[in-house]
C-alpha atoms as a PDB file:
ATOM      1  CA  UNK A   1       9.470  -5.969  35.361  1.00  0.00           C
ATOM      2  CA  UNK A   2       5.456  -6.250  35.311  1.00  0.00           C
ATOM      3  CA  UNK A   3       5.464  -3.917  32.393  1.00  0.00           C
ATOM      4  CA  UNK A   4       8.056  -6.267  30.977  1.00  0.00           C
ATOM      5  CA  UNK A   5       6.003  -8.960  31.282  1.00  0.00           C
ATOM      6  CA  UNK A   6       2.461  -7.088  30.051  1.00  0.00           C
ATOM      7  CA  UNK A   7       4.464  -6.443  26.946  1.00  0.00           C
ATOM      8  CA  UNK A   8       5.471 -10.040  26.427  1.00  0.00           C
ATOM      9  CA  UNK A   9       1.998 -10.999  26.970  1.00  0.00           C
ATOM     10  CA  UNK A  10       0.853  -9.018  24.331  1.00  0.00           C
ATOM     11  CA  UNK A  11       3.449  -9.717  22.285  1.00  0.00           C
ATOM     12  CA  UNK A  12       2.519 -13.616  22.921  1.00  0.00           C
ATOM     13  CA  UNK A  13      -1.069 -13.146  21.989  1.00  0.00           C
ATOM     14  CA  UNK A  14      -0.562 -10.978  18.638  1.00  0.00           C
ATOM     15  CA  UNK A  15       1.572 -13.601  17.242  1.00  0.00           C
ATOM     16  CA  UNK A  16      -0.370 -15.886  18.378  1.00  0.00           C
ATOM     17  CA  UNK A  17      -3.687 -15.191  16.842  1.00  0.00           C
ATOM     18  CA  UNK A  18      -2.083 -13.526  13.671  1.00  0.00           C
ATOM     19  CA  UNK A  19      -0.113 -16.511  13.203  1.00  0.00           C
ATOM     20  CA  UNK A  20      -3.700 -18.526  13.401  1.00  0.00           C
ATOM     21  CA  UNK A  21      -5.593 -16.517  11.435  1.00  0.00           C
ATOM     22  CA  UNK A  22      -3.258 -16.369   8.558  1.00  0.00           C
ATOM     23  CA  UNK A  23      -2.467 -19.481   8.825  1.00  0.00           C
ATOM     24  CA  UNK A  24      -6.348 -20.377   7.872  1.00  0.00           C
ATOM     25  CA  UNK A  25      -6.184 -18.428   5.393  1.00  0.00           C
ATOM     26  CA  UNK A  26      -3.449 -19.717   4.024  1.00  0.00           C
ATOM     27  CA  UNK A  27      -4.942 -22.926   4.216  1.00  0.00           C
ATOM     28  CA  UNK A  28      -8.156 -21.838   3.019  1.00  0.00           C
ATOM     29  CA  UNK A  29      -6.679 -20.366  -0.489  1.00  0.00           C
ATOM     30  CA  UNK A  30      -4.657 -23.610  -1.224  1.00  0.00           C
ATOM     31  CA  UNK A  31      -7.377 -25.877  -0.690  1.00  0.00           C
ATOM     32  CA  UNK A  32     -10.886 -24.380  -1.650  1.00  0.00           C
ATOM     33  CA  UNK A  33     -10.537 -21.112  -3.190  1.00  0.00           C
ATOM     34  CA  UNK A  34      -9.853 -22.835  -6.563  1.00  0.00           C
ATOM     35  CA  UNK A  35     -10.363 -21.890 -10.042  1.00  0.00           C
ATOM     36  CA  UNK A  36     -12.552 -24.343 -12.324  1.00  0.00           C
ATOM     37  CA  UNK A  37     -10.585 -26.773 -14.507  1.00  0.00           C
ATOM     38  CA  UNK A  38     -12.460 -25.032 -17.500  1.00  0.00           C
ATOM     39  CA  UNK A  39     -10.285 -22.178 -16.134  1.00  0.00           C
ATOM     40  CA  UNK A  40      -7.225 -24.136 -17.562  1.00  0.00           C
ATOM     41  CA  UNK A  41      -8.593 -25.798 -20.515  1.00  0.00           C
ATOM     42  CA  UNK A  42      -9.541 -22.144 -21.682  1.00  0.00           C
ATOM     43  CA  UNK A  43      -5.903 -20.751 -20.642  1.00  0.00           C
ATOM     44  CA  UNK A  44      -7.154 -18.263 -18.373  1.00  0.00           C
ATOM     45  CA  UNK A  45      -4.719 -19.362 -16.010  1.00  0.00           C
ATOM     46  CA  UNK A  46      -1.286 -21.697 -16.277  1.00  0.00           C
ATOM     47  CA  UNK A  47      -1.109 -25.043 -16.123  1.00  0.00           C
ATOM     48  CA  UNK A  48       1.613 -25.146 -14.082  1.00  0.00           C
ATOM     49  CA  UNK A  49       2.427 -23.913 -10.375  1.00  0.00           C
ATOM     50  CA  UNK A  50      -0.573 -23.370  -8.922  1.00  0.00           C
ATOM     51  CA  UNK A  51      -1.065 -21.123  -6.483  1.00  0.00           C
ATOM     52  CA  UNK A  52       2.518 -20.664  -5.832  1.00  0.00           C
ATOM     53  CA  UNK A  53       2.384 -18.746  -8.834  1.00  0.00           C
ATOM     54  CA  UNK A  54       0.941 -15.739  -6.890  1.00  0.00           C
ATOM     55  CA  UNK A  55       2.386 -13.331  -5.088  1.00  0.00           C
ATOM     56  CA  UNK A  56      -0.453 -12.921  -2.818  1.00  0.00           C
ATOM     57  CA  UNK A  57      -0.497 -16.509  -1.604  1.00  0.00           C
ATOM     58  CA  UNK A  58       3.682 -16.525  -1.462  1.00  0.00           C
ATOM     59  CA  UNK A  59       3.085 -12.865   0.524  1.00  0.00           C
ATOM     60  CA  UNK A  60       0.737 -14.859   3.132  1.00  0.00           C
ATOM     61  CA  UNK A  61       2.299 -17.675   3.382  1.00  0.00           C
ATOM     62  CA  UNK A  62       5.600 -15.983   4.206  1.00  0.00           C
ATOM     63  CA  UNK A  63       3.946 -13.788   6.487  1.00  0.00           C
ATOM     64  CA  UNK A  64       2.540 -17.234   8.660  1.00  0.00           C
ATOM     65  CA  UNK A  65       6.209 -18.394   8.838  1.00  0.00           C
ATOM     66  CA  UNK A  66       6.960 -15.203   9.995  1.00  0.00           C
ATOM     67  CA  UNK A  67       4.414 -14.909  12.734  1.00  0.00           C
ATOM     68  CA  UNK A  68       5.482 -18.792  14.195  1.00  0.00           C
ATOM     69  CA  UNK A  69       8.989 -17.663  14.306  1.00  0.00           C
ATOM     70  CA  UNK A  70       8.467 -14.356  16.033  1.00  0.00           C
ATOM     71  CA  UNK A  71       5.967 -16.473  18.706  1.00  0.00           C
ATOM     72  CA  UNK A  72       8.883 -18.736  19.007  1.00  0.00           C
ATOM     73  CA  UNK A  73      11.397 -16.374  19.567  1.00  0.00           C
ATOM     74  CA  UNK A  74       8.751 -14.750  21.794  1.00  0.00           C
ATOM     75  CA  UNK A  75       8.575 -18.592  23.802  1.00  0.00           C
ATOM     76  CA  UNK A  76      12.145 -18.963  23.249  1.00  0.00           C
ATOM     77  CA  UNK A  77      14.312 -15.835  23.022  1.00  0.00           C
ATOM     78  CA  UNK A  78      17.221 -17.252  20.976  1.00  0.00           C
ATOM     79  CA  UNK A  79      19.383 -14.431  19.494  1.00  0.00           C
ATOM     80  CA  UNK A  80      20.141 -15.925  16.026  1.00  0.00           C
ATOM     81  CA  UNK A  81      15.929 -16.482  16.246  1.00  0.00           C
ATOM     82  CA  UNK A  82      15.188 -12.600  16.736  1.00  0.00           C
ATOM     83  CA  UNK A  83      17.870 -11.836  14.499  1.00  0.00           C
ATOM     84  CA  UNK A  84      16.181 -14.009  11.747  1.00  0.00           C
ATOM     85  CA  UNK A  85      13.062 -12.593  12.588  1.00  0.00           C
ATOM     86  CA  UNK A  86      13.908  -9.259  12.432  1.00  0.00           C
ATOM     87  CA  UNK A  87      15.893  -9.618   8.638  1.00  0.00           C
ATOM     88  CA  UNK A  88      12.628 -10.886   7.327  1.00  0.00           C
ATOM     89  CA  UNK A  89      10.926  -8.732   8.850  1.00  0.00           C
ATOM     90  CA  UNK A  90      12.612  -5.635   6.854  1.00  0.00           C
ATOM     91  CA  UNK A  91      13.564  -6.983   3.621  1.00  0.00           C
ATOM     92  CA  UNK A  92      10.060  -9.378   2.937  1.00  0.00           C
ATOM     93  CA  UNK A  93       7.415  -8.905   5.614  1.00  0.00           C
ATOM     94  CA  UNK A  94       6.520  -5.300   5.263  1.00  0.00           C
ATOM     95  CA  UNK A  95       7.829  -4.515   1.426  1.00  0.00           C
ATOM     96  CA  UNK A  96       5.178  -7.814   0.387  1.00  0.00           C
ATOM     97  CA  UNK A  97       2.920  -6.365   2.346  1.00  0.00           C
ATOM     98  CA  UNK A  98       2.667  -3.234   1.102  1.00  0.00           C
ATOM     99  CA  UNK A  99       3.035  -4.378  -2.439  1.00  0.00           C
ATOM    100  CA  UNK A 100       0.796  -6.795  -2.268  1.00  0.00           C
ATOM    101  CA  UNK A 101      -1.759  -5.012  -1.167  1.00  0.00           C
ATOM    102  CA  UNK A 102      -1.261  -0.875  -2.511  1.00  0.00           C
ATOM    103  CA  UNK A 103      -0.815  -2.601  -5.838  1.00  0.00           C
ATOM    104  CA  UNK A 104      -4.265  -4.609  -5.584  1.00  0.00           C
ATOM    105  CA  UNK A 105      -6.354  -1.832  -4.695  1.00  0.00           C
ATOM    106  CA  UNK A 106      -4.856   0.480  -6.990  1.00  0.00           C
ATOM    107  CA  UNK A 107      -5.163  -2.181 -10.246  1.00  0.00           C
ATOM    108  CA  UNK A 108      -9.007  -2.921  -8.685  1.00  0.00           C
ATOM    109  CA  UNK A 109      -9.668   0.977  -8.664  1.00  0.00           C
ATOM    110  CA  UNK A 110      -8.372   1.627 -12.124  1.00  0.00           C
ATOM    111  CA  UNK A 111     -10.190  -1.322 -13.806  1.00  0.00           C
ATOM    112  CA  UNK A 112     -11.987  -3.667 -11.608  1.00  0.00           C
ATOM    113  CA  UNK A 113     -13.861  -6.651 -13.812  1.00  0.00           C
ATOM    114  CA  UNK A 114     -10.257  -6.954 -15.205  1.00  0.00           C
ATOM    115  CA  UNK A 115      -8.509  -7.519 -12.287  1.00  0.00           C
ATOM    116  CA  UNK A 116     -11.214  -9.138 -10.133  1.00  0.00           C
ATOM    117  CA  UNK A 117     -14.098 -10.193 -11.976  1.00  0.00           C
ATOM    118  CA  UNK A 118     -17.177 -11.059 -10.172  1.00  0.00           C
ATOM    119  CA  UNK A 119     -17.357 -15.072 -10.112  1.00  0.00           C
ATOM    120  CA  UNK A 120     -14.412 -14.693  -7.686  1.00  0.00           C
ATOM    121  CA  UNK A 121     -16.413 -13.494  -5.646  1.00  0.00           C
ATOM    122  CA  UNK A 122     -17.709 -17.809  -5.354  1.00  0.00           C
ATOM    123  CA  UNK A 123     -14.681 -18.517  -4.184  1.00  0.00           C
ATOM    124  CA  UNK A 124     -13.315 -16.049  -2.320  1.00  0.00           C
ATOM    125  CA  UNK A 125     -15.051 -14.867   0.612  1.00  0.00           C
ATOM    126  CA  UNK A 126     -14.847 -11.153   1.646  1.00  0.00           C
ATOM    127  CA  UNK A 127     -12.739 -11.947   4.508  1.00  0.00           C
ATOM    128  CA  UNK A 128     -10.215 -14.022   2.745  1.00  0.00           C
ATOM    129  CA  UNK A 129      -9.543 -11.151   0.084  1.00  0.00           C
ATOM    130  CA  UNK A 130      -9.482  -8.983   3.364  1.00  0.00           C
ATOM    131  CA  UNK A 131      -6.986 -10.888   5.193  1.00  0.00           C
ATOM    132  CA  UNK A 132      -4.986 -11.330   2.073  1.00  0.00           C
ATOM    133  CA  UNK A 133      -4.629  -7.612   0.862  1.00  0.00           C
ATOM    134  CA  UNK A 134      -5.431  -5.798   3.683  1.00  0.00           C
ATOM    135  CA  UNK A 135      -4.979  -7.035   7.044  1.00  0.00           C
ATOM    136  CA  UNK A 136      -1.738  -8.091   6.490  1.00  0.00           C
ATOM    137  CA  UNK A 137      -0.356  -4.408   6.336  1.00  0.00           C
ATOM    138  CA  UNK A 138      -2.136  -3.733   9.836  1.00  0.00           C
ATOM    139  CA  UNK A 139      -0.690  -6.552  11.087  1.00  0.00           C
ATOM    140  CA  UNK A 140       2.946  -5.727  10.100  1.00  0.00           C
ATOM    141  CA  UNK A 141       2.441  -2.030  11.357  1.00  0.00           C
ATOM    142  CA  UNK A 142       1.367  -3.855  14.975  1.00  0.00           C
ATOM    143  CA  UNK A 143       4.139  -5.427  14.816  1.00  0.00           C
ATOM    144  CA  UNK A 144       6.335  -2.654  14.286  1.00  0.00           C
ATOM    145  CA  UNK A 145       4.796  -0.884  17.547  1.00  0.00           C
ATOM    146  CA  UNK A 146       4.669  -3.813  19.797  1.00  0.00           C
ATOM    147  CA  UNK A 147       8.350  -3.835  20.140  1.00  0.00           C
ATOM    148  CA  UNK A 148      11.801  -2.558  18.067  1.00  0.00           C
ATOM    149  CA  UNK A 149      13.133  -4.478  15.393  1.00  0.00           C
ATOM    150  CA  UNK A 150      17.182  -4.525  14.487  1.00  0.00           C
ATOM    151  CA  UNK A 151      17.301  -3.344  10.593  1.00  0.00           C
ATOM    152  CA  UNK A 152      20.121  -4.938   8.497  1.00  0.00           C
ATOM    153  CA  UNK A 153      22.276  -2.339   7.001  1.00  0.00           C
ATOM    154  CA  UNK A 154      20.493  -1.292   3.956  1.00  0.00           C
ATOM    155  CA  UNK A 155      22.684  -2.987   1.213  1.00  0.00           C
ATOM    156  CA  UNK A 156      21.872  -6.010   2.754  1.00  0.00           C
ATOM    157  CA  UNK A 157      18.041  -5.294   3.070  1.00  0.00           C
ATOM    158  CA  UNK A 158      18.437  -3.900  -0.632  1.00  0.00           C
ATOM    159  CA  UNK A 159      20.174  -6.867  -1.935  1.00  0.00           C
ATOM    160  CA  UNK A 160      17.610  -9.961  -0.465  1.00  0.00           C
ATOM    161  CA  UNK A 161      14.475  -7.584  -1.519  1.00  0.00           C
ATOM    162  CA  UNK A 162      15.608  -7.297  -5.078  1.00  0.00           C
ATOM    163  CA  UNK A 163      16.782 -10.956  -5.389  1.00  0.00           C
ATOM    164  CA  UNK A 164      13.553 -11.901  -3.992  1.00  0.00           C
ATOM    165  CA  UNK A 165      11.877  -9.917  -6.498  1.00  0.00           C
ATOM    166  CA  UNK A 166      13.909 -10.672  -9.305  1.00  0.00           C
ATOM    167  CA  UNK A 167      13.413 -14.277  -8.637  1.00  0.00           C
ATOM    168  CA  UNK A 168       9.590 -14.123  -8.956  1.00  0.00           C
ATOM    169  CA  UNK A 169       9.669 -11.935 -12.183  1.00  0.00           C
ATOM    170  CA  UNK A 170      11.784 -14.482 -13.797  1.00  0.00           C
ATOM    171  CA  UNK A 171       9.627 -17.610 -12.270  1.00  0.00           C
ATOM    172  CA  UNK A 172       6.616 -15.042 -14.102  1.00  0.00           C
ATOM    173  CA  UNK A 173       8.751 -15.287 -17.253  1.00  0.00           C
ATOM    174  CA  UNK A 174       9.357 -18.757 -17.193  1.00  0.00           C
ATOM    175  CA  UNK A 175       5.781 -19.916 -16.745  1.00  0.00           C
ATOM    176  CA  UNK A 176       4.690 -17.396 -19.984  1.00  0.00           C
ATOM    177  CA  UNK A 177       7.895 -19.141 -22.068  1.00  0.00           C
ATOM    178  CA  UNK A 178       6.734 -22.587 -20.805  1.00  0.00           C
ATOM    179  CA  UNK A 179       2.807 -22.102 -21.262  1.00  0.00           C
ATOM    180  CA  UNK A 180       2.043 -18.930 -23.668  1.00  0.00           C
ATOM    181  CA  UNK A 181       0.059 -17.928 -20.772  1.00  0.00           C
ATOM    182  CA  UNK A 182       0.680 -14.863 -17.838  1.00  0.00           C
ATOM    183  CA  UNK A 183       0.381 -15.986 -14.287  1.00  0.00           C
ATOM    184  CA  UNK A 184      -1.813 -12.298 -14.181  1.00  0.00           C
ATOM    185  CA  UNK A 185      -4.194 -12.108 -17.526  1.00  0.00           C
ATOM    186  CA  UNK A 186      -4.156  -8.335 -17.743  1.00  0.00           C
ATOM    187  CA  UNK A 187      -0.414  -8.415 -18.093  1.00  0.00           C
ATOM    188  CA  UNK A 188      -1.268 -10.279 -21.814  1.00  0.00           C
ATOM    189  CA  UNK A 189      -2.927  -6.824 -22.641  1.00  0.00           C
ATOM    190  CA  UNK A 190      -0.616  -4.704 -21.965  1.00  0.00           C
ATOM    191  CA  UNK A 191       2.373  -3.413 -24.808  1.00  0.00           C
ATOM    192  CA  UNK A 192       5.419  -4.184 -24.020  1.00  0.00           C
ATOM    193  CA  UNK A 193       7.180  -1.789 -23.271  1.00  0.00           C
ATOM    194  CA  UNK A 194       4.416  -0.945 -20.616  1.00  0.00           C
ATOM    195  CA  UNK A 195       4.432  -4.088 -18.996  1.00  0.00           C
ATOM    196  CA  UNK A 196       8.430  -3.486 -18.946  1.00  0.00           C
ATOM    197  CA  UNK A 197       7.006   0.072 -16.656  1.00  0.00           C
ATOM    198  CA  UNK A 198       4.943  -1.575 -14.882  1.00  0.00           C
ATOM    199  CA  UNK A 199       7.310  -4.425 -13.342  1.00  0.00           C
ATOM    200  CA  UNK A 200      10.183  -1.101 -12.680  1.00  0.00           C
ATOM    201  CA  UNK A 201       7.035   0.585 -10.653  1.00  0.00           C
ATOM    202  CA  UNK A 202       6.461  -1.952  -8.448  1.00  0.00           C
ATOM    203  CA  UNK A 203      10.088  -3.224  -7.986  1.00  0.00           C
ATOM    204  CA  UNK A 204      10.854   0.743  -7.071  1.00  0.00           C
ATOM    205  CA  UNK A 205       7.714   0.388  -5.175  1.00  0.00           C
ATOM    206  CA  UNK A 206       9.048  -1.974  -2.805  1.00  0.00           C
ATOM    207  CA  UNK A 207      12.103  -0.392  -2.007  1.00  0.00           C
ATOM    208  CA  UNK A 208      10.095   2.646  -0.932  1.00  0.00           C
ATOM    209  CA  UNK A 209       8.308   0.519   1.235  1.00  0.00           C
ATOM    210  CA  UNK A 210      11.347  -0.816   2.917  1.00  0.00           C
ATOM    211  CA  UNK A 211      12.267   2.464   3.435  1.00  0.00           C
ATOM    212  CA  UNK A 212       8.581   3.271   5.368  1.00  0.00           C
ATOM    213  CA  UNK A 213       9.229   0.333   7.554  1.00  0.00           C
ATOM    214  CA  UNK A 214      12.893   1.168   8.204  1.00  0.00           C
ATOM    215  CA  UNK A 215      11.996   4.972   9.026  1.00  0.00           C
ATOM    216  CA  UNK A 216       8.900   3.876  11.064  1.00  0.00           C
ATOM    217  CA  UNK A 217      10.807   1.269  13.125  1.00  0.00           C
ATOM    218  CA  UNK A 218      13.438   4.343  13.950  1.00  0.00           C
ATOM    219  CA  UNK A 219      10.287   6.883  14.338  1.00  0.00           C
ATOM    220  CA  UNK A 220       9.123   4.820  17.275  1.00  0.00           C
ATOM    221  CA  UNK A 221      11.983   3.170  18.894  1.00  0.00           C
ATOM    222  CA  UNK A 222      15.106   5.101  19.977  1.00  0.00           C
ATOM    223  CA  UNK A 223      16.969   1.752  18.957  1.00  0.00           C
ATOM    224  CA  UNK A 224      18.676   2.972  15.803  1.00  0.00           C
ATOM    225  CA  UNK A 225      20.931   5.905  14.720  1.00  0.00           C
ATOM    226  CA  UNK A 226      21.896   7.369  11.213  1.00  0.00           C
ATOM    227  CA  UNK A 227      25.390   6.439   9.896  1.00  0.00           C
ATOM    228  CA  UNK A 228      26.567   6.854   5.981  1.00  0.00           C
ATOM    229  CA  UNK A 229      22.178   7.082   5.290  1.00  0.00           C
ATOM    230  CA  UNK A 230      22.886   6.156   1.278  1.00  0.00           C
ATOM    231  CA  UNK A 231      25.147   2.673   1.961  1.00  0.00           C
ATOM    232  CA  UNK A 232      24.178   1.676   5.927  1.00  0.00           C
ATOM    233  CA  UNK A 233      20.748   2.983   6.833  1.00  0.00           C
ATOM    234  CA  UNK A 234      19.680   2.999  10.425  1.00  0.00           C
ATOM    235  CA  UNK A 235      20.936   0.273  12.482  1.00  0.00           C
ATOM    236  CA  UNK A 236      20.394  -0.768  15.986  1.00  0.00           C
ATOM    237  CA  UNK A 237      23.001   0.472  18.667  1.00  0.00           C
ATOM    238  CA  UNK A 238      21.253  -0.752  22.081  1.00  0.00           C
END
């Protein structure tokens, strides 16, 4: 029972502070880490949607809701809560994450001025781009070890990921149709049928990284057993 309760504790003060510091830096990126109007006027960046346009800020923004609910659910342990919890979780938390944040330092590695040129560096503090495409993998891996997490069955998990993901490529789309101008600038330099690859590898991406999370969550917690692996995946049976 007091081991019970040291857990929940912990639990209590992760989701706590995570939830807070995200939630900051949420707040932070909407309001100050702006771009210059010029930055519009010389259709470096669309018109339209703002930061919503990014996956980044959806990613951390998501990730905030997350946190709350889990701190809820930690307050007030609802089942349809946890269950919510742990869906998002596995089909949004930790694929975003991961995408989010391999595909950033990857793009910054192979050509950095491109991707981050250095007058972002006004407005966005170190910690912020920290937070954004770092930090939010830890946290997710915490938060796999601090307790076990009920995985839908895998179509399910499959299905919301790629209908997420789907959704923003075609919001991406729509924006370029509507404005002449891509919500990312390097995309604009890329042929075709490259960009076409690149959108595959990081849709493909984030299945593999619900897959991590999935195998992870079963790696640490004897919560979950292996039925029909290619349609089910591991689901919980205690």
């Amino acid at each position: 029972m007091k081991q019970l309760e040291s857990s929940l504790a912990v639990r209590l003060l992760f989701h706590a502070v995570v939830s807070g510091q995200l939630g900051y830096a949420v707040y932070y990126d909407y309001n100050y880490a702006q771009l210059p109007w010029l930055a519009i006027v010389l259709r470096l960046v669309p018109p339209i949607g703002g930061k919503f346009n990014y996956l980044t800020f959806l990613t951390a923004a998501l990730h905030t809701f997350y946190y709350l609910l889990a701190l809820i659910s930690d307050l007030y342990p609802v089942q349809g809560l946890r269950q919510l919890r742990d869906f998002l979780l596995a089909t949004f938390v930790v694929p975003l994450a991961l995408t989010v944040s391999v595909t950033f330092w990857l793009l910054l590695a192979t050509n950095c001025e491109a991707i981050y040129p250095a007058f972002l560096n006004e407005m966005y503090p170190w910690w912020l781009t920290l937070t954004l495409h770092a930090l939010i993998v830890c946290y997710a891996a915490l938060e796999i070890h601090l307790e076990p997490h009920c995985y839908p069955q895998r179509w399910k998990g499959f299905s919301a990921l790629a209908a997420g993901l789907v959704s923003y490529l075609v919001w991406m789309h729509l924006v370029y149709f509507w404005t002449g101008v891509w919500i990312y600038p390097f995309l604009g330099g890329l042929f075709e049928p490259f960009r076409w690859f690149f959108f595959g590898l990081i849709v493909s991406s984030a299945f593999v990284y619900y897959w991590l999370g999935e195998r992870l969550n079963c790696m640490l917690w004897a919560q979950c057993e292996w039925r029909n692996k290619a349609i089910s995946g591991p689901h919980c049976v205690g």
